[in-house]
C-alpha atoms as a PDB file:
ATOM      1  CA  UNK A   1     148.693 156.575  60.898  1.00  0.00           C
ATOM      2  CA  UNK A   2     148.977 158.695  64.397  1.00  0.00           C
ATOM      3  CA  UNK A   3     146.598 160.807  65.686  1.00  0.00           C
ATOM      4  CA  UNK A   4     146.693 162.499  69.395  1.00  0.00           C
ATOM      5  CA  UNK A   5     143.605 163.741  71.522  1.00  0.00           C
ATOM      6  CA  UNK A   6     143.209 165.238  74.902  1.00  0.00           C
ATOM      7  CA  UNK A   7     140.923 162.579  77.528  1.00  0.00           C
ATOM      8  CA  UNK A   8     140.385 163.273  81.362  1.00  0.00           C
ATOM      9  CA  UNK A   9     139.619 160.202  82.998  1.00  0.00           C
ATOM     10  CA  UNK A  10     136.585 160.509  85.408  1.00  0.00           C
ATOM     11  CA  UNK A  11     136.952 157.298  87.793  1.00  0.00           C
ATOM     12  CA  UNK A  12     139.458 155.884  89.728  1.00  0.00           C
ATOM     13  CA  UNK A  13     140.319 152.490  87.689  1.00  0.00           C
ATOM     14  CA  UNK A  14     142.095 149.649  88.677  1.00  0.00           C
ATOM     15  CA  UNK A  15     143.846 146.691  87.121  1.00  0.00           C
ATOM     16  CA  UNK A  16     145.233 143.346  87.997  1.00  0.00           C
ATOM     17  CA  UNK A  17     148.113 141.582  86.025  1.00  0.00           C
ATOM     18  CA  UNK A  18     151.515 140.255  86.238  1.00  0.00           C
ATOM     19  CA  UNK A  19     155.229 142.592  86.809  1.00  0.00           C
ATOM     20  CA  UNK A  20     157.717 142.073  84.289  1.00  0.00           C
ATOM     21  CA  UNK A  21     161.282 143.562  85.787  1.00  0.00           C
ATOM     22  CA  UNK A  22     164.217 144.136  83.699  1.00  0.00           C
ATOM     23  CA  UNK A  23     166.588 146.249  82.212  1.00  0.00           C
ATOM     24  CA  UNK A  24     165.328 148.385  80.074  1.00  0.00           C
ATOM     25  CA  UNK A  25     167.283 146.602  76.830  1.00  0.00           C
ATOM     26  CA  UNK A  26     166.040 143.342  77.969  1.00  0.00           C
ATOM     27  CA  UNK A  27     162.612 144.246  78.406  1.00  0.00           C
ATOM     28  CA  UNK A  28     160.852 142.724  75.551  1.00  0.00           C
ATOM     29  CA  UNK A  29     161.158 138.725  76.414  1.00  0.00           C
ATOM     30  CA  UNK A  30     160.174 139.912  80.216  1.00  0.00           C
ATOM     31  CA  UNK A  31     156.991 141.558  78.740  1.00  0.00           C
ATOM     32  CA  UNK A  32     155.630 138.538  76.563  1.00  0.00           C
ATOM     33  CA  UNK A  33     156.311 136.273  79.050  1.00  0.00           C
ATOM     34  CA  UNK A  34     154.172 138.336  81.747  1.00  0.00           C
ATOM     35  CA  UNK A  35     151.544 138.843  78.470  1.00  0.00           C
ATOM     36  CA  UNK A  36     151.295 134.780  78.713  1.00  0.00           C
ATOM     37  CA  UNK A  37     151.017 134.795  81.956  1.00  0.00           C
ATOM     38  CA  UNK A  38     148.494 137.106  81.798  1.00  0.00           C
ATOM     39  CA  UNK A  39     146.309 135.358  79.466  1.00  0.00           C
ATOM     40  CA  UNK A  40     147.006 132.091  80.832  1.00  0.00           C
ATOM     41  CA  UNK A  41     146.005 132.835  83.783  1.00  0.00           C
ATOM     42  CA  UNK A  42     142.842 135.287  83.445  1.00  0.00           C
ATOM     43  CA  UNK A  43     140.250 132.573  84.319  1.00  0.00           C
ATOM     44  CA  UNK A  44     141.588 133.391  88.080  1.00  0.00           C
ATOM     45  CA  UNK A  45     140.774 137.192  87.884  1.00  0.00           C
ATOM     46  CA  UNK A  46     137.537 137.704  88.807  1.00  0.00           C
ATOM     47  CA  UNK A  47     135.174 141.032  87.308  1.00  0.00           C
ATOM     48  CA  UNK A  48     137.798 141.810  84.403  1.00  0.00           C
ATOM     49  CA  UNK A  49     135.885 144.606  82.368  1.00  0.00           C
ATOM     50  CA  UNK A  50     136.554 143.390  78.862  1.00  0.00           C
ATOM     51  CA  UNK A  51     138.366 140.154  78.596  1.00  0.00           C
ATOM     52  CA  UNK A  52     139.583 140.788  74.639  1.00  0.00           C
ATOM     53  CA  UNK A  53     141.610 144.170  75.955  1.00  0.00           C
ATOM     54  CA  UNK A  54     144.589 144.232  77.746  1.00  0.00           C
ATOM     55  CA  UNK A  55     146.800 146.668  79.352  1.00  0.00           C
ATOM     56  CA  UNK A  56     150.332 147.313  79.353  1.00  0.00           C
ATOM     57  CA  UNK A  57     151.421 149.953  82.534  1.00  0.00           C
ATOM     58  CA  UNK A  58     154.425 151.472  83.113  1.00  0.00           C
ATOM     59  CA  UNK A  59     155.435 153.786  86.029  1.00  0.00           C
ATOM     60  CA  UNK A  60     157.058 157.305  85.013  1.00  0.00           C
ATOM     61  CA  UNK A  61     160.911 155.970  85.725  1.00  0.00           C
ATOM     62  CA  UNK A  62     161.632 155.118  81.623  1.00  0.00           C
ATOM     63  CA  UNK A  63     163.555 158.392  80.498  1.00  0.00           C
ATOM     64  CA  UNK A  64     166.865 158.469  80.647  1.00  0.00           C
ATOM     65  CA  UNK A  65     166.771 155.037  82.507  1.00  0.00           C
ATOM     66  CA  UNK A  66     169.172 152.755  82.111  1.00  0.00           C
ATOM     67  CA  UNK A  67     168.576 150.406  84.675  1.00  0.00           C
ATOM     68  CA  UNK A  68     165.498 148.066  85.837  1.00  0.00           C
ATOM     69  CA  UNK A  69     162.362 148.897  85.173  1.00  0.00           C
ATOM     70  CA  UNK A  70     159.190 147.545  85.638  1.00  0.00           C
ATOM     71  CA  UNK A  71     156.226 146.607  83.331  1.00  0.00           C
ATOM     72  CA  UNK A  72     152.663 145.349  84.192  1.00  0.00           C
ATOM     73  CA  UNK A  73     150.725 143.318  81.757  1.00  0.00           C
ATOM     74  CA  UNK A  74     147.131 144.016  82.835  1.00  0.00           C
ATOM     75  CA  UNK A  75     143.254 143.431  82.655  1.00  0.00           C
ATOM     76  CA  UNK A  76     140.973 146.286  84.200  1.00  0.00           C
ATOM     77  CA  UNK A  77     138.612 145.145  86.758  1.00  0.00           C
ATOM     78  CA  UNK A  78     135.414 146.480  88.457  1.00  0.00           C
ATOM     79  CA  UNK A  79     135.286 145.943  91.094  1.00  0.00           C
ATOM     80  CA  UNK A  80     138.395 144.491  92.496  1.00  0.00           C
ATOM     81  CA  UNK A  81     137.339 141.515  94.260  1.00  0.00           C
ATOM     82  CA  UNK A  82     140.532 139.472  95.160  1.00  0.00           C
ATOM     83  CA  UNK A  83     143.842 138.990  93.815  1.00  0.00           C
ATOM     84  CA  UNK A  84     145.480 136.192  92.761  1.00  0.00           C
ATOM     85  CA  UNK A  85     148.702 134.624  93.897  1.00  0.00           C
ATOM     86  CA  UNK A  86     151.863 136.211  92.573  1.00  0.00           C
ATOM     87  CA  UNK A  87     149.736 139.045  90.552  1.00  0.00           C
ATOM     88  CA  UNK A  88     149.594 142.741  91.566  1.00  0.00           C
ATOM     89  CA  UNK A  89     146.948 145.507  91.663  1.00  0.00           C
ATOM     90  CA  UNK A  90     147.415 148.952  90.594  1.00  0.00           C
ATOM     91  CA  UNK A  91     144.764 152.252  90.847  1.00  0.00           C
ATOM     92  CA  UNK A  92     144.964 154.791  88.457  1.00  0.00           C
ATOM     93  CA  UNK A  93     143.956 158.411  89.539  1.00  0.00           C
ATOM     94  CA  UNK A  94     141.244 160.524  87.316  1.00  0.00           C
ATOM     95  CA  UNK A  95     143.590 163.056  85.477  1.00  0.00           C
ATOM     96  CA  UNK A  96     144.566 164.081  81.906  1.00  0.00           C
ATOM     97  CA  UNK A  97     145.879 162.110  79.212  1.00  0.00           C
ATOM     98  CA  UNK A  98     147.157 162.429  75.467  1.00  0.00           C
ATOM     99  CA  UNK A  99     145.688 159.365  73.906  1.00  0.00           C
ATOM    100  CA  UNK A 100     147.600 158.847  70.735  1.00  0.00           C
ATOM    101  CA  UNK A 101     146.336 155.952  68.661  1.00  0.00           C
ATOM    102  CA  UNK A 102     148.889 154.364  66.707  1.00  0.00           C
ATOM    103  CA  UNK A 103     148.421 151.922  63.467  1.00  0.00           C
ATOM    104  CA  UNK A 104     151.584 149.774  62.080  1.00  0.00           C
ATOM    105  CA  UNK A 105     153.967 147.388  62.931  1.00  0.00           C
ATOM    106  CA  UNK A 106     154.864 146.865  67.082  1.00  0.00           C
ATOM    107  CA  UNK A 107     158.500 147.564  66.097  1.00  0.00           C
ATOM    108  CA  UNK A 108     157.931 151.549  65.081  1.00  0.00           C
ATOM    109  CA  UNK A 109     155.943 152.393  67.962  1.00  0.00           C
ATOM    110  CA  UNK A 110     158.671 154.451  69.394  1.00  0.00           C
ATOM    111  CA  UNK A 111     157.784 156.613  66.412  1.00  0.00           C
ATOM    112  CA  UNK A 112     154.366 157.072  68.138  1.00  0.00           C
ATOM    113  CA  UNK A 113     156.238 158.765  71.111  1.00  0.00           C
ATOM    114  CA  UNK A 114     158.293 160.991  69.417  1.00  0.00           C
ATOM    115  CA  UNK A 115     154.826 162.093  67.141  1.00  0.00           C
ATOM    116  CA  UNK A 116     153.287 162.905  70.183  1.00  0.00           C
ATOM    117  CA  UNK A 117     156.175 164.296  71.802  1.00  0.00           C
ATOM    118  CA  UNK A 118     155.710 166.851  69.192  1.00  0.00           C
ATOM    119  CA  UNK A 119     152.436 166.899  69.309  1.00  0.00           C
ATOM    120  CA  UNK A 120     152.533 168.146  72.929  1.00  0.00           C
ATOM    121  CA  UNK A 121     154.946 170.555  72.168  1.00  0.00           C
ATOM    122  CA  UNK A 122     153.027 172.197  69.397  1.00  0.00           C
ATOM    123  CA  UNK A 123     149.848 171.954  71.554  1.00  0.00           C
ATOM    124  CA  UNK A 124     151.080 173.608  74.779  1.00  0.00           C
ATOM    125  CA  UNK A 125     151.290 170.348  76.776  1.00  0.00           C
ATOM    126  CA  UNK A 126     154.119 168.267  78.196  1.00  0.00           C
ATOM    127  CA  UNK A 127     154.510 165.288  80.055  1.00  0.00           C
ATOM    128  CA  UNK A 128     153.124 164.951  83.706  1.00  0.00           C
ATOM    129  CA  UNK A 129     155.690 162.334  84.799  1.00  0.00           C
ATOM    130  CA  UNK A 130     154.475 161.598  88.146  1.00  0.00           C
ATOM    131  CA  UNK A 131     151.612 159.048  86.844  1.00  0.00           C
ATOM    132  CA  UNK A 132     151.467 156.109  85.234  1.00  0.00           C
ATOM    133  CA  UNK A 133     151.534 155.313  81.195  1.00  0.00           C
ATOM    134  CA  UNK A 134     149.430 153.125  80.065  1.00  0.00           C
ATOM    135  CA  UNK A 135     149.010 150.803  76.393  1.00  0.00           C
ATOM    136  CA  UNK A 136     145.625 149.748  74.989  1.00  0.00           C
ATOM    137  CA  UNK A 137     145.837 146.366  73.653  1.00  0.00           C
ATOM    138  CA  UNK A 138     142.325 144.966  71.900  1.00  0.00           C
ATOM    139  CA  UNK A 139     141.118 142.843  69.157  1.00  0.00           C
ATOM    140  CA  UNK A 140     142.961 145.118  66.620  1.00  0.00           C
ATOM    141  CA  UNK A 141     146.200 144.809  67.820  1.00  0.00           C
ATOM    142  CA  UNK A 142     148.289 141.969  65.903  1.00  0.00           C
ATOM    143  CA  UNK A 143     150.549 139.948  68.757  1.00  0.00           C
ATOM    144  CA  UNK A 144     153.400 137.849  67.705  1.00  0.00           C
ATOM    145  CA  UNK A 145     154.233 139.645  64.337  1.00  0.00           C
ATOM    146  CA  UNK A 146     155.009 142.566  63.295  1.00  0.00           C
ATOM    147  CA  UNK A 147     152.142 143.847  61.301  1.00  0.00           C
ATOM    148  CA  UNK A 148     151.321 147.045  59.406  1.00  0.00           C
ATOM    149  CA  UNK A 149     147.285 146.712  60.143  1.00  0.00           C
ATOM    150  CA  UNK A 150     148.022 146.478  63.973  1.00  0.00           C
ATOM    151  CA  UNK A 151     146.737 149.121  66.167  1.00  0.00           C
ATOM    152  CA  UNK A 152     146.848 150.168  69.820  1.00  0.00           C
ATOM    153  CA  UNK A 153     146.382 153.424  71.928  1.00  0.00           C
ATOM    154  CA  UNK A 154     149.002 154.964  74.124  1.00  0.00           C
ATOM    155  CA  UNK A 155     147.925 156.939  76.881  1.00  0.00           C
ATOM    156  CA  UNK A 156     150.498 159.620  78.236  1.00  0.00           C
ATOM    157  CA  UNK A 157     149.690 161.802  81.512  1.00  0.00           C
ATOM    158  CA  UNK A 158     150.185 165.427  80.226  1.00  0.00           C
ATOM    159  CA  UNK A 159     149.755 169.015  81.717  1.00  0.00           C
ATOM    160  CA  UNK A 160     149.303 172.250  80.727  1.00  0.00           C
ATOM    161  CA  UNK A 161     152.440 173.988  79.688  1.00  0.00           C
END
């Protein structure tokens, strides 16, 4: 179940979490391990907006990549306060977005790409890949299995074709 709808963010928001770096293939196991980091960790980030959602960020470097990329496994804070050891920060500019909000299993989520891949295309948008994506992560996404009822949103910078 995939839907797609246009939001422009209003704020500048930030988030704190842990980099995961590696190739692209590899990526998973680097991304749950920054995930429990995360978590394990989130008693030492101080004025996280919603403790039960989590963010994963990714800079605009996946197409065609075949080499390292990065990953952040994030909570969203207001206001940034301090940051702990060995953690990063990253602020996210107010622009548009094609939310899509996916529902099944983590391992067809790619699926939720190419919907709104076509969605964009049939809507006169494409990709604005000079920002930041972004993954919604909350108390209805299923972690650790591979679940039909889990869901998520994915949040794509687009522009106007």
């Amino acid at each position: 179940m995939m839907r797609v709808e246009i939001v422009e963010t209003e704020r500048i928001s930030t988030y704190i979490g842990v980099r995961a770096c590696a190739y692209f293939s590899d990526l998973g196991a680097a991304v749950g391990r920054a995930f429990d980091e995360l978590i394990s960790r989130s008693d030492e980030i101080k004025n996280i907006r919603n403790t039960n959602v989590t963010y994963g960020i990714t800079p605009p470097n996946y197409k065609g990549n075949n080499g390292v990329v990065d990953f952040y496994s994030c909570y969203e804070v207001d206001p940034i306060e301090s940051l702990p050891h060995g953690m990063v920060h990253l602020h996210l500019l107010p622009r548009v977005y094609a939310m899509t909000h996916y529902k099944g299993p983590a391992s067809q989520t790619g699926n939720a790409y190419d919907f709104t891949t076509q969605w964009l295309k049939d809507n006169g948008y494409e990709y604005d890949d000079v920002a930041y994506y972004l993954e919604r992560y909350d108390e209805k996404t299923v972690v650790g299995s591979d679940d039909d009822r889990s869901e998520m949103q994915i949040w794509t910078p687009v522009k106007k074709r």
